[in-house]
N, C-alpha and C. Protein backbone atom coordinates (compact mmCIF):
# COMPACT_ATOMS: atom_id res chain seq x y z
N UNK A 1 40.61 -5.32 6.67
CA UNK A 1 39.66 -4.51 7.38
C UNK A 1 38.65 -3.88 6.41
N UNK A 2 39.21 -3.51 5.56
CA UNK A 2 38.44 -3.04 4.54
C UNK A 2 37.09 -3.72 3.79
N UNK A 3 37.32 -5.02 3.32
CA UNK A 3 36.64 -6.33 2.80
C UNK A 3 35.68 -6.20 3.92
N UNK A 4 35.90 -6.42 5.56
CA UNK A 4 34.95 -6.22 6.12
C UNK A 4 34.07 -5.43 6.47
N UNK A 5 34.10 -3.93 6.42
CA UNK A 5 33.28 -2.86 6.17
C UNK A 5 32.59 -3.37 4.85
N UNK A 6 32.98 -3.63 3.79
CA UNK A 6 32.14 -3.78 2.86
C UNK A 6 31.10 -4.95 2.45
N UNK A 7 31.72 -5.91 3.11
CA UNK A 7 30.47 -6.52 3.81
C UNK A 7 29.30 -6.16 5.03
N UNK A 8 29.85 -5.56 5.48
CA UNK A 8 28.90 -4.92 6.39
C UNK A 8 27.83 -3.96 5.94
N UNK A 9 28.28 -3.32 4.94
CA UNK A 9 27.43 -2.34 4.46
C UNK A 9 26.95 -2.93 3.19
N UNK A 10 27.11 -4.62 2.26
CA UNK A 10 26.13 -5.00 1.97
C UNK A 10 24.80 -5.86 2.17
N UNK A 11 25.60 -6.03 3.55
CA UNK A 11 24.53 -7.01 4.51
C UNK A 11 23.54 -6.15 5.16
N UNK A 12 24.19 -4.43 5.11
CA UNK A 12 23.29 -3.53 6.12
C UNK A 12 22.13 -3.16 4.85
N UNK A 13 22.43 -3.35 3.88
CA UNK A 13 21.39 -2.78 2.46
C UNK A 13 20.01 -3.23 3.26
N UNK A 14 19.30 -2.83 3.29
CA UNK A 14 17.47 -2.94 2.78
C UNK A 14 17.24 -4.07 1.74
N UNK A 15 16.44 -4.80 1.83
CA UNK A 15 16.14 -6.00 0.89
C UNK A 15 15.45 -5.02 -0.69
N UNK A 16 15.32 -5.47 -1.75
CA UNK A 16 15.09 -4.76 -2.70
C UNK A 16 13.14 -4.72 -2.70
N UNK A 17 12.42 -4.05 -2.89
CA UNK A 17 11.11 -4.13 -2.56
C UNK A 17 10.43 -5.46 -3.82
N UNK A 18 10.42 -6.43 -3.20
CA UNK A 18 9.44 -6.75 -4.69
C UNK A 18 8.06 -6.48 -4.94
N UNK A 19 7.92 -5.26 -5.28
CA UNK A 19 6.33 -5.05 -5.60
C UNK A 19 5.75 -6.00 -7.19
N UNK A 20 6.36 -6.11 -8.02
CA UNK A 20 6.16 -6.51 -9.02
C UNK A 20 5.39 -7.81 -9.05
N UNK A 21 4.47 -8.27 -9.74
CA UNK A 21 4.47 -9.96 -9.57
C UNK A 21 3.17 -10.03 -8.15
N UNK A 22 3.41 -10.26 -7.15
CA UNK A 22 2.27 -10.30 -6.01
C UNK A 22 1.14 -9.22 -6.32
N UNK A 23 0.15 -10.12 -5.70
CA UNK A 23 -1.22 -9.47 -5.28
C UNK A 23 -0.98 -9.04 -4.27
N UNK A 24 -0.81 -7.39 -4.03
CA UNK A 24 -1.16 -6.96 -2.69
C UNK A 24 -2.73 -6.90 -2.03
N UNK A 25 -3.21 -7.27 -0.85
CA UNK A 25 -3.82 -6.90 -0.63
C UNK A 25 -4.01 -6.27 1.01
N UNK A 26 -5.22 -5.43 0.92
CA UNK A 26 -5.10 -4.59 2.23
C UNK A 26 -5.10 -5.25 3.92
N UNK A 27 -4.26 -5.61 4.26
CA UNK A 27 -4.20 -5.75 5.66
C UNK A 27 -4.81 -4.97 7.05
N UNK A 28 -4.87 -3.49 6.77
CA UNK A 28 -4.80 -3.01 7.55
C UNK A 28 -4.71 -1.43 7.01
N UNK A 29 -4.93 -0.50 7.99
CA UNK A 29 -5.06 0.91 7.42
C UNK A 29 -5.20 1.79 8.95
N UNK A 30 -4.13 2.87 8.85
CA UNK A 30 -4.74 4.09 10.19
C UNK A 30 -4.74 5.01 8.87
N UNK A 31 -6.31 5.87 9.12
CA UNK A 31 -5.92 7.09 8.34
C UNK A 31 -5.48 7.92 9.02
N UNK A 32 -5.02 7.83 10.47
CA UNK A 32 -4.59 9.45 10.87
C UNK A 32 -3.99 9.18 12.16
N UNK A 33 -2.65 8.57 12.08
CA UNK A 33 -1.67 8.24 13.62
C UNK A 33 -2.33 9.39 14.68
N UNK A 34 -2.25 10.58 14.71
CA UNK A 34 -2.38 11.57 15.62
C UNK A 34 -3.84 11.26 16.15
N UNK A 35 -4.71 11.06 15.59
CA UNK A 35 -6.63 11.11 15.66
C UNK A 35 -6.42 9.34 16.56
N UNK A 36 -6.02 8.55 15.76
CA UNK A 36 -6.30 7.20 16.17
C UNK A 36 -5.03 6.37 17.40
N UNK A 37 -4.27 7.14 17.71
CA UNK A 37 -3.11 6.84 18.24
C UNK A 37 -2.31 5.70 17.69
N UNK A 38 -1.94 5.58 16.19
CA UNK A 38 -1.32 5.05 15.74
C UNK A 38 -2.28 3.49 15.31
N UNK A 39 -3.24 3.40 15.83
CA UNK A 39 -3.36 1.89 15.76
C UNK A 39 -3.83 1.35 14.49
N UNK A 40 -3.83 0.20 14.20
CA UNK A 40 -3.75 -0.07 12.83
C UNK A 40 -5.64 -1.04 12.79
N UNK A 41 -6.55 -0.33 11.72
CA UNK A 41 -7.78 -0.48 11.50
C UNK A 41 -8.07 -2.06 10.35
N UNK A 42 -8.72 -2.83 10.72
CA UNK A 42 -8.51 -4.19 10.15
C UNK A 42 -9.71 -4.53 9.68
N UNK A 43 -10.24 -4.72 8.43
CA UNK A 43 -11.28 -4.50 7.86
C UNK A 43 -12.17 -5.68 8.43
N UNK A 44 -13.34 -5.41 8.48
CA UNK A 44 -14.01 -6.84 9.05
C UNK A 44 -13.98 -7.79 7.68
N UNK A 45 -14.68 -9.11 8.40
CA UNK A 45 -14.69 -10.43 7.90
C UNK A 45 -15.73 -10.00 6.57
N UNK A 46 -16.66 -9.40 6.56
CA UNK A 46 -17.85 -9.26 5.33
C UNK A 46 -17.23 -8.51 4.76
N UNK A 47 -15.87 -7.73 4.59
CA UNK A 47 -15.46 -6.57 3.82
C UNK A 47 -14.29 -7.41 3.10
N UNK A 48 -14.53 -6.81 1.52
CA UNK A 48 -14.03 -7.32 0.60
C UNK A 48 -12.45 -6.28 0.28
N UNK A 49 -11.23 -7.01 0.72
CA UNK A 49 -10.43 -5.66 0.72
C UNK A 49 -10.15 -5.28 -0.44
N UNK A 50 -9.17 -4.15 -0.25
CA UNK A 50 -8.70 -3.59 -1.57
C UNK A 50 -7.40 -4.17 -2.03
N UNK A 51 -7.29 -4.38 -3.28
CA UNK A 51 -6.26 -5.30 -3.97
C UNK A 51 -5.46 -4.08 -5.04
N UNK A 52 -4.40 -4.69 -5.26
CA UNK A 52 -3.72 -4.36 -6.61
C UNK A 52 -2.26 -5.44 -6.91
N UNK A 53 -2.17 -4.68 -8.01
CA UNK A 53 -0.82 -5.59 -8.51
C UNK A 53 -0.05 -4.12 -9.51
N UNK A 54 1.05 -4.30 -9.21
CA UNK A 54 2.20 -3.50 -10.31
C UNK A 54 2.45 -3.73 -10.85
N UNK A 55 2.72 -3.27 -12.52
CA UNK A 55 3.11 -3.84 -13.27
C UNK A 55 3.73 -2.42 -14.36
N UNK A 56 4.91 -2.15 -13.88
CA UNK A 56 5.77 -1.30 -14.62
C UNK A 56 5.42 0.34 -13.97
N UNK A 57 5.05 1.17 -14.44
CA UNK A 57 4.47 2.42 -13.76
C UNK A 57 2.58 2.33 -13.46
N UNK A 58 1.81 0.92 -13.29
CA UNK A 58 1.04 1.09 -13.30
C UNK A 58 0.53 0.11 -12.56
N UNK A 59 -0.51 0.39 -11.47
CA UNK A 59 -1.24 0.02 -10.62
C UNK A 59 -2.73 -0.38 -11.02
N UNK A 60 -3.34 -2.04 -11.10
CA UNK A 60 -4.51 -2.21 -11.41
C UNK A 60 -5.11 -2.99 -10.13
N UNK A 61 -6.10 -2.71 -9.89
CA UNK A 61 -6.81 -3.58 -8.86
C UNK A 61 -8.16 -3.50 -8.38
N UNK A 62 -8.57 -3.16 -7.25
CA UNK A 62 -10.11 -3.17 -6.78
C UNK A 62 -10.08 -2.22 -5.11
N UNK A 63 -10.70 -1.15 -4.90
CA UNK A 63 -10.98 -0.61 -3.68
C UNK A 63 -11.69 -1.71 -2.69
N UNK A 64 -11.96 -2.64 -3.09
CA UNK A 64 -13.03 -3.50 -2.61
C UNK A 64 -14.37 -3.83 -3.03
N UNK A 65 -14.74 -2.50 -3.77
CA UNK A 65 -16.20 -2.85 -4.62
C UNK A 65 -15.87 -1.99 -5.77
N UNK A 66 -14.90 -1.47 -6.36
CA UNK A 66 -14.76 -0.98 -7.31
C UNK A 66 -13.48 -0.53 -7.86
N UNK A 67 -13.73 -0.65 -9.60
CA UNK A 67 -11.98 -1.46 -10.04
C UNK A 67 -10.99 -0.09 -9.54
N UNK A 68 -9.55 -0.18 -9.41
CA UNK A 68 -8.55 0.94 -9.08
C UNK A 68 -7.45 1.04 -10.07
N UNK A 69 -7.46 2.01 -10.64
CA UNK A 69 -6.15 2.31 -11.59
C UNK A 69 -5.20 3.58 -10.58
N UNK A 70 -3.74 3.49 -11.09
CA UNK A 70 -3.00 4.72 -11.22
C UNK A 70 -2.54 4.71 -11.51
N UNK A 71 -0.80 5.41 -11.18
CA UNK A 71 -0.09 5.40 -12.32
C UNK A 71 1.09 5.70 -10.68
N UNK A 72 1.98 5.22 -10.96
CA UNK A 72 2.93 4.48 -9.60
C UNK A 72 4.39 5.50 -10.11
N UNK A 73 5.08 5.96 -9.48
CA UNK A 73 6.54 6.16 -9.77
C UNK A 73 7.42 6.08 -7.84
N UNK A 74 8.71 5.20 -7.98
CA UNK A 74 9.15 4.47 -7.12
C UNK A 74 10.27 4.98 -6.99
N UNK A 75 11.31 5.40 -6.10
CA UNK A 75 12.71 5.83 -6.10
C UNK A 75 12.96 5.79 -4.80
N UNK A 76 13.43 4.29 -4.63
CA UNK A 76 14.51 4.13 -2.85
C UNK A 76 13.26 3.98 -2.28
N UNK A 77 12.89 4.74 -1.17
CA UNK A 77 11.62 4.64 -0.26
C UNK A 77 10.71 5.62 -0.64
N UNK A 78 10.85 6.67 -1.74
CA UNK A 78 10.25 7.71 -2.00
C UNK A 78 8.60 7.10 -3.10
N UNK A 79 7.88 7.23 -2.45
CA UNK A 79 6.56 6.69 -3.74
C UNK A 79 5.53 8.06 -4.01
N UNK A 80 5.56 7.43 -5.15
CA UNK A 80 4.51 8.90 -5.27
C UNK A 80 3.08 7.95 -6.45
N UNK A 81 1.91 8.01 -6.45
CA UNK A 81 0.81 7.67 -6.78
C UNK A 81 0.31 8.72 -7.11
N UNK A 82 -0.57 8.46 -8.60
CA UNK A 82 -1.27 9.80 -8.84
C UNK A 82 -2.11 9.08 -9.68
N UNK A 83 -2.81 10.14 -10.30
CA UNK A 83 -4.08 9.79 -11.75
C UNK A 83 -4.69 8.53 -10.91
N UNK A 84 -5.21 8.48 -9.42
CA UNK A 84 -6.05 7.19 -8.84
C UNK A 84 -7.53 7.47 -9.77
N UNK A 85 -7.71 6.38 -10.24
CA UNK A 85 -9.39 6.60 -10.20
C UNK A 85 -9.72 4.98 -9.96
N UNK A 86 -10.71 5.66 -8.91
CA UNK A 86 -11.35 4.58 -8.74
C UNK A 86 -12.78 4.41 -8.98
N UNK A 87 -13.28 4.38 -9.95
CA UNK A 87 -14.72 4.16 -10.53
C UNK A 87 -15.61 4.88 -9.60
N UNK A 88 -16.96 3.93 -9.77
CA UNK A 88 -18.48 4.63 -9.07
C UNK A 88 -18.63 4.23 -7.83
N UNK A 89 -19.36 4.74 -6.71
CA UNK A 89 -19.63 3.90 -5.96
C UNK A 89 -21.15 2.88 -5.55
N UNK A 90 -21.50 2.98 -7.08
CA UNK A 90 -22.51 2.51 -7.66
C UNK A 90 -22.57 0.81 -7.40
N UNK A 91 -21.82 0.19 -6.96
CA UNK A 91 -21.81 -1.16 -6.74
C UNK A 91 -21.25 -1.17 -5.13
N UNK A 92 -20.70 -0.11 -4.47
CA UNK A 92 -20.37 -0.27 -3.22
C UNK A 92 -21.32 -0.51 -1.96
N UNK A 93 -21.80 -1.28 -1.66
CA UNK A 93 -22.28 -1.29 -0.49
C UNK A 93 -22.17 -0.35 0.59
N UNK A 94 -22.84 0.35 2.09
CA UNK A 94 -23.00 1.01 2.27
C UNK A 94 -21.29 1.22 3.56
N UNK A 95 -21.52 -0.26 3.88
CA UNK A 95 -20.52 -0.97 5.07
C UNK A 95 -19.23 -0.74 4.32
N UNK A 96 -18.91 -0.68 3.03
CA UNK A 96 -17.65 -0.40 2.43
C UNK A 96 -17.29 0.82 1.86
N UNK A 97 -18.20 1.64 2.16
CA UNK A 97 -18.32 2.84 1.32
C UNK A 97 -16.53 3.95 2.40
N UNK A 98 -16.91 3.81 3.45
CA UNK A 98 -15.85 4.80 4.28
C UNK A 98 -14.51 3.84 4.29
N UNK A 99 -13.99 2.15 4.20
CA UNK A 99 -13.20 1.92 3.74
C UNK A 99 -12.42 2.53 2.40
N UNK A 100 -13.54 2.35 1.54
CA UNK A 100 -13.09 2.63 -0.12
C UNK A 100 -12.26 4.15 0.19
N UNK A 101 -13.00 4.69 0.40
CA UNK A 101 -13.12 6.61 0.77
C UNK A 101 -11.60 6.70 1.71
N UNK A 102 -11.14 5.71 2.55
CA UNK A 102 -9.86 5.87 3.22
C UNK A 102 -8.87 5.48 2.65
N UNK A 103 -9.41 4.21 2.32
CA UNK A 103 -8.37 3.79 1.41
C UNK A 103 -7.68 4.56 -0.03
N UNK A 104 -8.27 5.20 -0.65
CA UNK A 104 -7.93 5.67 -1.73
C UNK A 104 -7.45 7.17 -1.60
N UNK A 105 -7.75 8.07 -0.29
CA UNK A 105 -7.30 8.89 0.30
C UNK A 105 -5.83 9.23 0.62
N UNK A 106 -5.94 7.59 1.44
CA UNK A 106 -4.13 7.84 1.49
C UNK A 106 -3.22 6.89 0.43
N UNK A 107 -3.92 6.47 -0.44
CA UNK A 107 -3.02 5.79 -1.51
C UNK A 107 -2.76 7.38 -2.39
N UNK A 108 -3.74 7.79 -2.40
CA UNK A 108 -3.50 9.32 -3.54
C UNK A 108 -2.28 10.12 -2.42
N UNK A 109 -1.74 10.13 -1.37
CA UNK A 109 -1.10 10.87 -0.71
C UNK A 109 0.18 10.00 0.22
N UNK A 110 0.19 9.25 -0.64
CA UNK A 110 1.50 8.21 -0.05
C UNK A 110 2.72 8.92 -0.69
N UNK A 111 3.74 8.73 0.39
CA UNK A 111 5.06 9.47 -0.42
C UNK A 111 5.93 8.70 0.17
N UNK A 112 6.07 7.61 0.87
CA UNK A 112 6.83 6.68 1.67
C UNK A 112 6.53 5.07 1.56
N UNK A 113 7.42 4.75 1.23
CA UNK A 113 7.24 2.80 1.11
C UNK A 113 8.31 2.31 2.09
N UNK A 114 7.81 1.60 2.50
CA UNK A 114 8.47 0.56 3.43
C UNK A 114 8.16 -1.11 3.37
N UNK A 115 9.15 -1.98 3.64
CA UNK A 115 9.06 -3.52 3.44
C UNK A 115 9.11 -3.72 4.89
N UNK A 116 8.46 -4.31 5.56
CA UNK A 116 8.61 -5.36 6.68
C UNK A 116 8.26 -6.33 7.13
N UNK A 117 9.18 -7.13 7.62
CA UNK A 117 8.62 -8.77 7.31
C UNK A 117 7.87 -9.29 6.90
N UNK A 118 7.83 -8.64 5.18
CA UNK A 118 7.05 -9.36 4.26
C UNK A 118 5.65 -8.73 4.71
N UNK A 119 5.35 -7.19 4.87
CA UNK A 119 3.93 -6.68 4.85
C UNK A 119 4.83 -5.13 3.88
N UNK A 120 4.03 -4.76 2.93
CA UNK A 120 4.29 -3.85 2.15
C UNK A 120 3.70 -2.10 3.10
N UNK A 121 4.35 -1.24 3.65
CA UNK A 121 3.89 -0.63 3.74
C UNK A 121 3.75 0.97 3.22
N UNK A 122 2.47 1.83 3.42
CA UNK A 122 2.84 3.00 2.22
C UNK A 122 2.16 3.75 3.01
N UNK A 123 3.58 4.94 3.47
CA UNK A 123 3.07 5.91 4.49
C UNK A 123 2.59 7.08 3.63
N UNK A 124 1.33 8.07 4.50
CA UNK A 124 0.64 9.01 3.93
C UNK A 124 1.16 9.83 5.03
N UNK A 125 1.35 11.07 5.50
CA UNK A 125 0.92 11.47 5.92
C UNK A 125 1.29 11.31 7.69
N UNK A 126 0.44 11.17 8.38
CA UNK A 126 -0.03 10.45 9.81
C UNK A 126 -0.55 9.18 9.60
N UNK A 127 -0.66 8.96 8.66
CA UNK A 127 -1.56 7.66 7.95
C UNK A 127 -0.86 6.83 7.14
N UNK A 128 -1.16 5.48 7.30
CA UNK A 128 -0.64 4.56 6.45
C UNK A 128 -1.46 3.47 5.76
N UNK A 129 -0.74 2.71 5.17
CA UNK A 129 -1.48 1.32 4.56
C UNK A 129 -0.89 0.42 4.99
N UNK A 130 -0.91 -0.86 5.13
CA UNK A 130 -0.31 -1.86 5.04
C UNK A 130 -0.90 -3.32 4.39
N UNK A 131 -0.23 -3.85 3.75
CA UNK A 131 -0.60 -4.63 2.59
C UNK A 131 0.07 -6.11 2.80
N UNK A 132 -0.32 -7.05 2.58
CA UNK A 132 0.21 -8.32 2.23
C UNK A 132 -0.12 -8.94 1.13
N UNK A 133 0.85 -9.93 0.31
CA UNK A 133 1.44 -10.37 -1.04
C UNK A 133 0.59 -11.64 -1.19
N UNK A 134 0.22 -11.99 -2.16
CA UNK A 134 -0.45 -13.00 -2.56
C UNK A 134 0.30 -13.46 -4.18
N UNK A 135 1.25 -14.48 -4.25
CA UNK A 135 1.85 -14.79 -5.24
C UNK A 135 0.25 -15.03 -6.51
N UNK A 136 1.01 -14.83 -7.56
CA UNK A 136 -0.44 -14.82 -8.91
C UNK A 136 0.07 -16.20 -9.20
């Protein structure tokens, strides 16, 4: 009986997150469940999304028109993001300007990660991200 509880509770584990290695990029974004009723905002076809990749405590990538650094720390589902900078908006176009501005809003205020069927997600708040993997 025993053997089987403990299978049960390693089959019940959470898959391990692989952030490492993939290109995330932005799928999708609510900045504010309560304001938008949850629904999830999908960047149009002319909008260049926002990307990154992990690589140890550090986050490199692109808002969409301009490059993104931070500095990442990870524990269970707990995330915390800080030191974001994301450059000028000197190359942003005008149509990407309130993406960039959301996007980097709730990446600076994410405190929750979640995996689901293979879409990365990183709750803010009322607000989230959601991301899909692009092997390098």
């Amino acid at each position: 009986m025993l053997s089987v509880l403990a299978v049960l509770v390693l089959t019940a584990a959470p898959p391990p997150l692989p952030l490492a290695g993939p290109r995330w990029t932005l799928s999708g974004l609510t900045p504010d469940s309560e304001v938008d009723g949850g629904r999830l905002r999908v960047p149009g076809a002319r909008m260049t999304r926002p990307a990154f990749t992990l690589q140890g405590d550090r986050l490199t990538g692109t808002t969409g028109c301009s490059p993104l650094r931070a500095r990442v720390a990870i524990s269970g589902d707990t995330v915390r993001i800080w030191d974001v900078q994301a450059g000028t908006t000197d190359r942003c176009p005008d149509h990407a300007l309130a993406l960039r501005e959301d996007f980097t809003a709730l990446l600076k205020t994410a405190t929750r990660i979640e995996w689901r069927h293979g879409t990365l997600i990183l709750h803010a708040g009322a607000g989230r991200l959601e991301f899909t993997s692009v092997p390098r």
